[in-house]
N, C-alpha and C. Protein backbone atom coordinates (compact mmCIF):
# COMPACT_ATOMS: atom_id res chain seq x y z
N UNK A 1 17.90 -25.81 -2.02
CA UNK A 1 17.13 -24.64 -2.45
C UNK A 1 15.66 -24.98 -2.62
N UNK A 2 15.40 -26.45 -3.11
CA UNK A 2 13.93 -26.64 -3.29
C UNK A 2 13.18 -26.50 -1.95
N UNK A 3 13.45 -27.10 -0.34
CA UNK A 3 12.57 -26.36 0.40
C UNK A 3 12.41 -25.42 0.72
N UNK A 4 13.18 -23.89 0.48
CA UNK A 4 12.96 -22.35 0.49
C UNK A 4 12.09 -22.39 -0.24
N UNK A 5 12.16 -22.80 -1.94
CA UNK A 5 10.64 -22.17 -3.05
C UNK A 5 9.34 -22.86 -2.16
N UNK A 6 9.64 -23.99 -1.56
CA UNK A 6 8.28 -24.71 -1.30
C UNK A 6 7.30 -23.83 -0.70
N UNK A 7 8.68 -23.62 0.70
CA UNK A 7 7.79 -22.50 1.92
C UNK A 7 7.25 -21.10 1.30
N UNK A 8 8.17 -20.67 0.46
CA UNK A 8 7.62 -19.45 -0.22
C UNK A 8 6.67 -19.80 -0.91
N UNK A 9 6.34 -20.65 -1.90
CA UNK A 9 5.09 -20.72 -2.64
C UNK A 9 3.96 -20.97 -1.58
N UNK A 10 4.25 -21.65 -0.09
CA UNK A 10 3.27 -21.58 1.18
C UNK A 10 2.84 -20.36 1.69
N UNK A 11 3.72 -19.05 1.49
CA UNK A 11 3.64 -17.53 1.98
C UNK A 11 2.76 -17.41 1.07
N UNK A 12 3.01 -17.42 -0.23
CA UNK A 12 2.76 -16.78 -1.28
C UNK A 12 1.13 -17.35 -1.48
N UNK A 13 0.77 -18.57 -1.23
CA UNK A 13 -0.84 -19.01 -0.90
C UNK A 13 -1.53 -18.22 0.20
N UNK A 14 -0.75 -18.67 1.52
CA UNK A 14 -1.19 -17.71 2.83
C UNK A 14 -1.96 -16.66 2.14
N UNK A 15 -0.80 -15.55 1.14
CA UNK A 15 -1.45 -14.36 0.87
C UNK A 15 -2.56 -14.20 0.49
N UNK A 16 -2.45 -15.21 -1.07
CA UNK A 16 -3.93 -14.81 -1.38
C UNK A 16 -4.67 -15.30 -1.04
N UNK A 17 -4.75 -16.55 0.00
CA UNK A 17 -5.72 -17.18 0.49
C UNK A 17 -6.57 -15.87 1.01
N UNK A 18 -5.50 -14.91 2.20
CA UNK A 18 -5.98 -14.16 2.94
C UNK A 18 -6.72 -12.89 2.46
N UNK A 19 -5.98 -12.61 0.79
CA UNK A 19 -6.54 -11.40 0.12
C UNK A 19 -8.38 -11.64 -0.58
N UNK A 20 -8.21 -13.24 -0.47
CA UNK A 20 -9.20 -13.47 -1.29
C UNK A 20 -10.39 -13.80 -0.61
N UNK A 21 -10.31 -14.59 0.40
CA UNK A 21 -11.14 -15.29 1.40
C UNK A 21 -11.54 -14.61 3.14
N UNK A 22 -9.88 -14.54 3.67
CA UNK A 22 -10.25 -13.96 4.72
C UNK A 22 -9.95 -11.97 5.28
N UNK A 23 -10.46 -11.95 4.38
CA UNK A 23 -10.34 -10.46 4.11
C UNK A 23 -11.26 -9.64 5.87
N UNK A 24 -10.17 -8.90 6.21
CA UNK A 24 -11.09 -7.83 7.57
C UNK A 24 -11.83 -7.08 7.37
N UNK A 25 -12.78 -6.57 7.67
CA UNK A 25 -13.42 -5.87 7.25
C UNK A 25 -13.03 -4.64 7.78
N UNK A 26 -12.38 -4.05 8.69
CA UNK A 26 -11.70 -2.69 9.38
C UNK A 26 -10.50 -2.47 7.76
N UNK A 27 -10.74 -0.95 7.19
CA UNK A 27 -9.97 -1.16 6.14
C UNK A 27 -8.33 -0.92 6.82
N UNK A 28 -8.25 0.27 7.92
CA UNK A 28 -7.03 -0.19 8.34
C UNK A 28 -6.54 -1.15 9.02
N UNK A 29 -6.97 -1.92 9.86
CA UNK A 29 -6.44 -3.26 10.17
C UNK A 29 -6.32 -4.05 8.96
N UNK A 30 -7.25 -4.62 7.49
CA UNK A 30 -6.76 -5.06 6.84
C UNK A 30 -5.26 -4.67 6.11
N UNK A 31 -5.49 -3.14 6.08
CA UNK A 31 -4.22 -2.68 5.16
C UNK A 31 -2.77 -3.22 6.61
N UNK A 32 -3.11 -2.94 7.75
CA UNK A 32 -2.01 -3.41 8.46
C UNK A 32 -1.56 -5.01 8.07
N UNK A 33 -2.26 -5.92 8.05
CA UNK A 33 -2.50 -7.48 8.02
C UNK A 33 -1.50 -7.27 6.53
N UNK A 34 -1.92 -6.55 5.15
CA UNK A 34 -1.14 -6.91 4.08
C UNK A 34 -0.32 -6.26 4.24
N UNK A 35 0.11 -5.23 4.83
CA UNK A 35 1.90 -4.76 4.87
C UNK A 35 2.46 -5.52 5.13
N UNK A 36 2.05 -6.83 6.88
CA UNK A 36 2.90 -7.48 7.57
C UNK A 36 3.07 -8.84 6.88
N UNK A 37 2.52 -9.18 5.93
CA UNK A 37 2.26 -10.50 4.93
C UNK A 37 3.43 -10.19 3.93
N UNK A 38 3.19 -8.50 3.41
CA UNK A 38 3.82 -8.47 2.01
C UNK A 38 5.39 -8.64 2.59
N UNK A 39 5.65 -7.77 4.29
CA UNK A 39 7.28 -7.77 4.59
C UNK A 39 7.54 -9.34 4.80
N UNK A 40 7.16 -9.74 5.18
CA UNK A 40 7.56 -11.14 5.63
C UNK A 40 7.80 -12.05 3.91
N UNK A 41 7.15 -11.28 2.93
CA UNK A 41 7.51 -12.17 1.87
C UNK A 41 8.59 -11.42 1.73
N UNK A 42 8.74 -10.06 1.46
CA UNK A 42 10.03 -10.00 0.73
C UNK A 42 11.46 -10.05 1.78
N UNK A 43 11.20 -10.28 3.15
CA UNK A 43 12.26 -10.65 4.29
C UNK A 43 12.76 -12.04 3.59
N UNK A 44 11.19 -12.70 3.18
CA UNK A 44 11.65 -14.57 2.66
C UNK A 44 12.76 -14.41 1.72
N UNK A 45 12.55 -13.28 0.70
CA UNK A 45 12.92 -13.47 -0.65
C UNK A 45 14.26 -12.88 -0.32
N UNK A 46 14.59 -12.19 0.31
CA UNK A 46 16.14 -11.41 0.35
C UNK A 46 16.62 -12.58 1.56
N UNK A 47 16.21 -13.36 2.32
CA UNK A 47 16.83 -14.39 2.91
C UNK A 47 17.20 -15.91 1.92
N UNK A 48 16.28 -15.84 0.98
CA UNK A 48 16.91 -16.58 -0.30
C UNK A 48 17.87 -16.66 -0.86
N UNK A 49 17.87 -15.40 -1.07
CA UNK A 49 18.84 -14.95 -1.70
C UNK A 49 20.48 -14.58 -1.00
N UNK A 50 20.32 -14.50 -0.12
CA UNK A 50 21.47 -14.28 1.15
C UNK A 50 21.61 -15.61 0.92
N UNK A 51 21.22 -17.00 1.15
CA UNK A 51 21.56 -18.25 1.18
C UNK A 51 21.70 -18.39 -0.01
N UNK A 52 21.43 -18.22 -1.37
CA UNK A 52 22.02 -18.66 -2.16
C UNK A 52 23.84 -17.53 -2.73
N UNK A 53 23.48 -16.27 -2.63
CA UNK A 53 24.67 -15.95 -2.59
C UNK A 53 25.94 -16.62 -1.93
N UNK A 54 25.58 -16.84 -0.67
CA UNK A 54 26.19 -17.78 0.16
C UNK A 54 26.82 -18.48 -0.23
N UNK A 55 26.15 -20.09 -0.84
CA UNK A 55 26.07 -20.87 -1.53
C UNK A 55 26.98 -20.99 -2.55
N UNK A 56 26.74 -19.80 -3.54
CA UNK A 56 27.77 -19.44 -4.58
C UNK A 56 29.06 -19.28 -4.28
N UNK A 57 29.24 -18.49 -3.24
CA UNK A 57 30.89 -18.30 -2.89
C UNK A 57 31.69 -19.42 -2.33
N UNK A 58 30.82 -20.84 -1.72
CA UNK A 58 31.54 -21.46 -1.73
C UNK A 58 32.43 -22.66 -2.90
């Protein structure tokens, strides 16, 4: 389970690296850029969780 949190705490930098630093200046292309950041985290987080449910039943 510890390299899932790792990579996620790596998403979870990505983000704000990107919210903070490399921000677009087109406001809808940025707002596109954080939808496709925010799904991909919570795809991470419900694939976590699928593997640890997993996990449990055995």
């Amino acid at each position: 389970m510890k390299p899932h949190l790792i990579v996620f705490a790596v998403l979870i930098a990505i983000f704000i690296a990107y919210n903070f630093f490399f921000r677009i200046e087109d406001d809808r292309t940025n707002t596109v850029v954080n939808i496709l950041l925010a799904s991909i985290l919570f795809g991470y987080i419900s694939f976590m969780a699928y593997s640890l449910l997993k996990k449990m039943k055995k």
